[in-house]
Protein backbone atom coordinates (compact mmCIF):
# COMPACT_ATOMS: atom_id res chain seq x y z
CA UNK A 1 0.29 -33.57 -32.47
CA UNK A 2 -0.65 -36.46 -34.58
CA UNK A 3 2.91 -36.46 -36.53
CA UNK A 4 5.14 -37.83 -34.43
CA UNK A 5 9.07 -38.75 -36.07
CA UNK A 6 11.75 -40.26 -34.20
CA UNK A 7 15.28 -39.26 -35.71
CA UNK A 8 17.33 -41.67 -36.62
CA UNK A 9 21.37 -40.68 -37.21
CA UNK A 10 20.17 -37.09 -37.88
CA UNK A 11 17.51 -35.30 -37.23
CA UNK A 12 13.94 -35.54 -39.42
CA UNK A 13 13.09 -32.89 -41.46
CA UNK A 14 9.54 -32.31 -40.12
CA UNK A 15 11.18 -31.92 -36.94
CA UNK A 16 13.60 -29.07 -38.39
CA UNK A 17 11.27 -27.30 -40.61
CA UNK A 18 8.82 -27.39 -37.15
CA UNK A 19 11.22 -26.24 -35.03
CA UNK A 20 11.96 -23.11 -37.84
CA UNK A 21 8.38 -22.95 -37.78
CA UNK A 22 7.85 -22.29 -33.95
CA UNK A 23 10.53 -19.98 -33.78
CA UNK A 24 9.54 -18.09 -36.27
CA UNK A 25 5.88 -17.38 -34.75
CA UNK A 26 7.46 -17.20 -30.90
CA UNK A 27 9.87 -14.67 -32.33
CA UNK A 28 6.59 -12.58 -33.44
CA UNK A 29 4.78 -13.36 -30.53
CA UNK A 30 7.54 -11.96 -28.87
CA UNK A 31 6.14 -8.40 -29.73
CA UNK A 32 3.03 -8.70 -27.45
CA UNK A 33 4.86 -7.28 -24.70
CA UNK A 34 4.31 -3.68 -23.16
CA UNK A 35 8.42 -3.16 -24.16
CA UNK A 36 8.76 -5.01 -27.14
CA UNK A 37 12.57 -4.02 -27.32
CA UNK A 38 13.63 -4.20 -24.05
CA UNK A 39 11.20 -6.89 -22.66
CA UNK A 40 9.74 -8.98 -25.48
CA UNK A 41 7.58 -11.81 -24.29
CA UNK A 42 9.80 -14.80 -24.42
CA UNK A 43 8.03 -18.16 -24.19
CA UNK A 44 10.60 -20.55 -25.15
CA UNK A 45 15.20 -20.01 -25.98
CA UNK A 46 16.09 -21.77 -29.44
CA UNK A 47 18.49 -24.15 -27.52
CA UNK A 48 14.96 -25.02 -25.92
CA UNK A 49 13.52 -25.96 -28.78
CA UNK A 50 16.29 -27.86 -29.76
CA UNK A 51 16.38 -30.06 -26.99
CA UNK A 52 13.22 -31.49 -28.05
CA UNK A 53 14.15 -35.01 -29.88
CA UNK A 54 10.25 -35.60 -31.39
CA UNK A 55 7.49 -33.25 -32.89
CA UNK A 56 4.90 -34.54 -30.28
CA UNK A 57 7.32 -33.17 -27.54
CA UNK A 58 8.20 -29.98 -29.35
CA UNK A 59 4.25 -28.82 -29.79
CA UNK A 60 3.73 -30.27 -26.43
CA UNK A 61 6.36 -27.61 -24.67
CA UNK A 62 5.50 -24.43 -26.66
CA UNK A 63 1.44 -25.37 -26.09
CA UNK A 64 2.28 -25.84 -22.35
CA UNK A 65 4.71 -22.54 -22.94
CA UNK A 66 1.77 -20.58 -23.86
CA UNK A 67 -1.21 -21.43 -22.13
CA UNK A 68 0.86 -20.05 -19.23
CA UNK A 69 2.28 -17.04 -20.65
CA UNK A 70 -1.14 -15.66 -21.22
CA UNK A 71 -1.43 -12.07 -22.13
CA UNK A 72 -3.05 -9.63 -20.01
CA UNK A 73 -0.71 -6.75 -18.97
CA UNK A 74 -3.29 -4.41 -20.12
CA UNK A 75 -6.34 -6.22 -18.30
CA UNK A 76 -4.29 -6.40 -15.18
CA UNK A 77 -3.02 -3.10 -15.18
CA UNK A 78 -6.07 -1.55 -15.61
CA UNK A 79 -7.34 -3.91 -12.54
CA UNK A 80 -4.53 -2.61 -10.47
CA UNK A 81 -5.02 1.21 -11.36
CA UNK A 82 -8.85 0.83 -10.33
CA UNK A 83 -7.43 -0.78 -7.10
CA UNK A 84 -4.92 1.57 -6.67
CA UNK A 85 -7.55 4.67 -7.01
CA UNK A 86 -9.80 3.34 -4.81
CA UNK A 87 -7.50 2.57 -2.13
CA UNK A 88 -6.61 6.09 -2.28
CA UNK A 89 -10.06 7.45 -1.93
CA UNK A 90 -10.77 5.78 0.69
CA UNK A 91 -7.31 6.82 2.48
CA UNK A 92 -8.19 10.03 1.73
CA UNK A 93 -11.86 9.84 2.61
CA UNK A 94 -10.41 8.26 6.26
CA UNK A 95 -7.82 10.80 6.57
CA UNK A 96 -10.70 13.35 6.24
CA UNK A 97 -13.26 11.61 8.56
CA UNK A 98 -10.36 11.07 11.31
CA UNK A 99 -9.68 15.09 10.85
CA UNK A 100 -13.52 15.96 11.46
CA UNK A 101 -13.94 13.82 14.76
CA UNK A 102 -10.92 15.64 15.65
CA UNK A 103 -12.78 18.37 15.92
CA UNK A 104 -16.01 16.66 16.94
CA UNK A 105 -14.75 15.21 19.74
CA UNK A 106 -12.41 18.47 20.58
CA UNK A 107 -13.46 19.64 24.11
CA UNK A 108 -16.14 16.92 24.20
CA UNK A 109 -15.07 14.79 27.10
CA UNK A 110 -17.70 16.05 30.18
CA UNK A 111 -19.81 13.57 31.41
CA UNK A 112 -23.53 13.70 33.19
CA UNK A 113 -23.16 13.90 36.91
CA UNK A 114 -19.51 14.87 36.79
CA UNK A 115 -18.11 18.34 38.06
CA UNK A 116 -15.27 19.94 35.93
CA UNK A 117 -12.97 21.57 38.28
CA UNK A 118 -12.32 24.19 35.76
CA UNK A 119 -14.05 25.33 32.77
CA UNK A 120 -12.59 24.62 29.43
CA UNK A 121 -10.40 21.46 30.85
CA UNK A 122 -12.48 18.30 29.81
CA UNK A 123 -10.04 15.66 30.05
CA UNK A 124 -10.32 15.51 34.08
CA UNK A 125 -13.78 15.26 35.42
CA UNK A 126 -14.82 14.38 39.26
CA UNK A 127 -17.56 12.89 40.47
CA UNK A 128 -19.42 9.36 40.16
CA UNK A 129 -20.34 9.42 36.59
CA UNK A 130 -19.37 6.65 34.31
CA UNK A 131 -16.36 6.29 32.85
CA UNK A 132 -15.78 8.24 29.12
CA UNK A 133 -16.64 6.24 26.31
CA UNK A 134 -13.32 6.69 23.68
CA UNK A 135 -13.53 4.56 21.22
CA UNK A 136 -14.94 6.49 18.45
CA UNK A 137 -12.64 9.33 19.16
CA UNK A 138 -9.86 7.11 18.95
CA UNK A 139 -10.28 6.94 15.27
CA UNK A 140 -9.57 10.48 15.08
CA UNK A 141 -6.05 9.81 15.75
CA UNK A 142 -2.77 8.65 13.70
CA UNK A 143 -3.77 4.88 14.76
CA UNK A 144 -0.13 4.00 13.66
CA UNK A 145 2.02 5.80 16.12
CA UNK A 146 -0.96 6.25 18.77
CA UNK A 147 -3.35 3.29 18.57
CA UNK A 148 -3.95 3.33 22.38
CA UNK A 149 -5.31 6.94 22.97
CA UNK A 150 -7.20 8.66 24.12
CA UNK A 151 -7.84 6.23 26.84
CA UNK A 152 -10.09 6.55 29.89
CA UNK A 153 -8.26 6.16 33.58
CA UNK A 154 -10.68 5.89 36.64
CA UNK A 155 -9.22 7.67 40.15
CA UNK A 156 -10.41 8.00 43.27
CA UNK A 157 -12.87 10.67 42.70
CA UNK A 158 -12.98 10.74 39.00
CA UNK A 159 -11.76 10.23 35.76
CA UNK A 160 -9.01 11.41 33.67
CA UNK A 161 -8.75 11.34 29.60
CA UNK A 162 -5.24 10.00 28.44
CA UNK A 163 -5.22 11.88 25.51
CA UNK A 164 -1.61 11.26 23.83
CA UNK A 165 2.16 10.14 25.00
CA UNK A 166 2.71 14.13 25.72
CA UNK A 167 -0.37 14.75 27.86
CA UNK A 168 0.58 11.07 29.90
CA UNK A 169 4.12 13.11 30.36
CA UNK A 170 3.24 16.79 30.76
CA UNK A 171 0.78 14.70 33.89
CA UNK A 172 3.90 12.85 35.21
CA UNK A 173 6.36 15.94 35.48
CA UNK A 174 3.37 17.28 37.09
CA UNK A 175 2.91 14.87 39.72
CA UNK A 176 6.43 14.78 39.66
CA UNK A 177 6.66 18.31 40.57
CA UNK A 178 4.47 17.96 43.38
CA UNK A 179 6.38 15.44 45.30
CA UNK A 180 9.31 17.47 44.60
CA UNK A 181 8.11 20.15 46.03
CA UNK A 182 6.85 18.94 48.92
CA UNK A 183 10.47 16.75 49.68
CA UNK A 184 11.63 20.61 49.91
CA UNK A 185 9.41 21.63 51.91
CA UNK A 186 8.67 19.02 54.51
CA UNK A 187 11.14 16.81 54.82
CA UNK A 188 14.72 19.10 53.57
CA UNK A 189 15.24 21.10 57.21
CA UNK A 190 16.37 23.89 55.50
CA UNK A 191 15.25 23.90 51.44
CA UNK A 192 17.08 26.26 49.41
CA UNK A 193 15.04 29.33 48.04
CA UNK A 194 15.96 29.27 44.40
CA UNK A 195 15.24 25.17 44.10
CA UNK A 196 11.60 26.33 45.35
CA UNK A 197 11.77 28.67 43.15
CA UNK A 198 12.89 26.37 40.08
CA UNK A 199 9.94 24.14 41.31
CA UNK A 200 7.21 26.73 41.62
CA UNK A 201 8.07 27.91 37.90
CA UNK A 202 8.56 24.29 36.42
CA UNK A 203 4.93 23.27 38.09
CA UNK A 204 3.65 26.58 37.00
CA UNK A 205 4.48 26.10 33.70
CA UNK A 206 3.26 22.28 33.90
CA UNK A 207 -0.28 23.77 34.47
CA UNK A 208 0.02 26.28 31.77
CA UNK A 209 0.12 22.86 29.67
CA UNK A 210 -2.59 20.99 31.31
CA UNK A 211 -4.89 23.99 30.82
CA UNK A 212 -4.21 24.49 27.46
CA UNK A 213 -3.29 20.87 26.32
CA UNK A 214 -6.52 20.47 24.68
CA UNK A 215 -5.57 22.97 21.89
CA UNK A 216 -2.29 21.93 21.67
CA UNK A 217 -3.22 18.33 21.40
CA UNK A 218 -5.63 18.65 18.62
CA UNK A 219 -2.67 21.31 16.53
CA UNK A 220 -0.95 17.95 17.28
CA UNK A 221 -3.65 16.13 15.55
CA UNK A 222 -4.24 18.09 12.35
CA UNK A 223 -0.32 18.79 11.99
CA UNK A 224 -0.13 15.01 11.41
CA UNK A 225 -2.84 14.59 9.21
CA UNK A 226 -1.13 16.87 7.69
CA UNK A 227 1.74 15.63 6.86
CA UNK A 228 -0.17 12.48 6.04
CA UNK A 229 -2.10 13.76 3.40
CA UNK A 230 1.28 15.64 2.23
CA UNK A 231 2.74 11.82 1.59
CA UNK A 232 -0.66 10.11 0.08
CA UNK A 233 -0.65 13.13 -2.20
CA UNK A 234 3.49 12.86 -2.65
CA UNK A 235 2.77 8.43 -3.88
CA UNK A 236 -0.27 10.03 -5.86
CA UNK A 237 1.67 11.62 -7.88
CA UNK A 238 4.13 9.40 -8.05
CA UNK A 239 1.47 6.45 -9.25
CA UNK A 240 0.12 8.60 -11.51
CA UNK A 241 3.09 9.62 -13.11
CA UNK A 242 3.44 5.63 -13.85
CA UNK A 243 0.11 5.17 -15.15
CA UNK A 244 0.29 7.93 -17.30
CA UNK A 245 3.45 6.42 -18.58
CA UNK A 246 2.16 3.14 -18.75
CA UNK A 247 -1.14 4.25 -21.01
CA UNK A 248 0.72 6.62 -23.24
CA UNK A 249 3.16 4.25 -24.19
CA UNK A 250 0.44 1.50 -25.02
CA UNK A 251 -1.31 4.44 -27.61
CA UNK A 252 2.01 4.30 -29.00
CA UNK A 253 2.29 0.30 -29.43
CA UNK A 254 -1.27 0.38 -30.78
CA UNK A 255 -0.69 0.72 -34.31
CA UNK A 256 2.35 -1.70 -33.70
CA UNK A 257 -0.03 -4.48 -32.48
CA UNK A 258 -2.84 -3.59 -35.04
CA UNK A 259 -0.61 -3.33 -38.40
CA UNK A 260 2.45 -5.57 -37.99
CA UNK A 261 2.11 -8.75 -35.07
CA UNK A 262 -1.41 -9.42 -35.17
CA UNK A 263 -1.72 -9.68 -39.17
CA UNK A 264 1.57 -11.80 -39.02
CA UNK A 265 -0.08 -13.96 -36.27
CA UNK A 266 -2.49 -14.25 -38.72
CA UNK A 267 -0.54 -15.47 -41.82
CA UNK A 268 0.81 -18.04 -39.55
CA UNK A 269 -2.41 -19.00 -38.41
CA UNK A 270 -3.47 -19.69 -42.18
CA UNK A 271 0.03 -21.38 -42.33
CA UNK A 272 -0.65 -23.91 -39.36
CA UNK A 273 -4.31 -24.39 -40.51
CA UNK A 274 -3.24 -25.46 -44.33
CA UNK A 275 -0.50 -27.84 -43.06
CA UNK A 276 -2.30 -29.71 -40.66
CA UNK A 277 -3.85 -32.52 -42.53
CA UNK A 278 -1.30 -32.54 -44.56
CA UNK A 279 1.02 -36.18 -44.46
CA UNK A 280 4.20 -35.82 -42.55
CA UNK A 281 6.21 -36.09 -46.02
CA UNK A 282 3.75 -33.07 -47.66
CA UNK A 283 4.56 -31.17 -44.56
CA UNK A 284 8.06 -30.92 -45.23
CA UNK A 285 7.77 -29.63 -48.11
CA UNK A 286 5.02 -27.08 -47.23
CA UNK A 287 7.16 -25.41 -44.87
């Protein structure tokens, strides 16, 4: 940076054998690139370096060029693959604690003081116990598409355990049901047999549900997980297949790196080194 030449009518020759120079060692530099074919590293265009007018200005853009092209595809990739694999233990290792409180908390929703009306159904309880404590349960479930249950409701002589969308609406076609049925009966003067009938066997079937929901709902559970772990291990593979890419292809750069750029970095290391105390006119003819 201490030779400075302003042109006059043409350029000076410092400033053209300078220019040759830096595009010379950009155009190796070029090679430190994970695709040195396809994607070299490209600091600075020739019609760049021609629009610099003065020497000063010239070293100033390529030394500002490279201090921010700094080199560390390797360093960052491997950063982003040890990200990348622990991020997907721990999805895994959460996709496997959700599937065990599942099963913990299958059938676990009785409380002290509370009667169940029928044995095997935990999810209603009656009585003046306190009302059931969810939220660790809750992280048993697909907290995407069901972040608000299993929720606790409090009724007049009890509690009920919301446990998904399809229990809440399995328990309103109940209900449902039930005022149906007795519209029919008490307040239709003459209610047709086979409605009843329709009724009876809808509301029948309704309880069939109820009773059994608790099984169903937790085949619900471990069907999604699932199919969870059946897309983590679907972008596993696919990440993988890109690292392993990624490293092979650097094995095969290696010797490019180690026998050809870096010793030609090198030479024009010793170049730049020799020809820096030299006077501007010695310069010229150095390079």
């Amino acid at each position: 940076d201490s030779i400075d030449i302003v042109p006059g009518a043409g350029e000076g020759q410092l400033l053209v054998q300078m220019r040759r120079f830096c595009l010379n060692w950009l155009r190796v530099f070029s090679e430190c690139s994970i695709d040195p074919v396809n994607t070299p590293r490209l600091v600075a265009t020739p019609s760049e370096l021609k629009s610099c007018s003065r020497v000063r200005e010239l070293c100033g853009m390529v030394r500002k060029r490279l201090h921010d092209a700094e080199i560390r595809f390797i360093s960052t990739q491997k950063e982003s693959d040890e990200k990348m694999r622990d991020d997907t233990r721990g999805a895994f290792q959460r996709m496997i604690s959700r599937g065990s409180l599942v099963m913990a908390h299958h059938n676990n929703w009785s409380l002290p003081g509370c009667n169940l009306p029928i044995k095997g159904i935990s999810w209603i309880s009656f009585g003046c116990g306190p009302t059931p404590q969810v939220g660790e349960a809750s992280t048993a479930r697909d907290l995407k598409s069901q972040s608000a249950y299993p929720t606790a409701v409090s009724i007049l002589c009890g509690h009920v355990v919301l446990l998904s969308l399809e229990h809440v609406a399995v328990l309103l076609g109940f209900c449902l049901g039930c005022i149906l049925m007795s519209l029919e009966l008490f307040v239709v003067s003459s209610p047709e047999s086979h409605t009843l009938f329709l009724i009876g066997w809808i509301q029948l079937c309704n309880v069939v549900v109820l009773v059994r929901f608790e099984d169903i709902d937790i085949v619900q559970q471990l069907q999604r997980e699932c199919s969870a772990l059946a897309s983590e291990k679907s972008h596993v593979q696919e990440r993988h297949a890109r690292m392993r890419d990624f490293w092979s292809k650097l094995q095969q750069l290696t010797d490019l790196w180690l026998y050809r750029t870096i010793p030609r970095l090198n030479l024009y290391s010793e170049i730049h080194g020799s020809v820096g105390g030299m006077p501007p006119e010695e310069c010229v003819q150095a390079l």
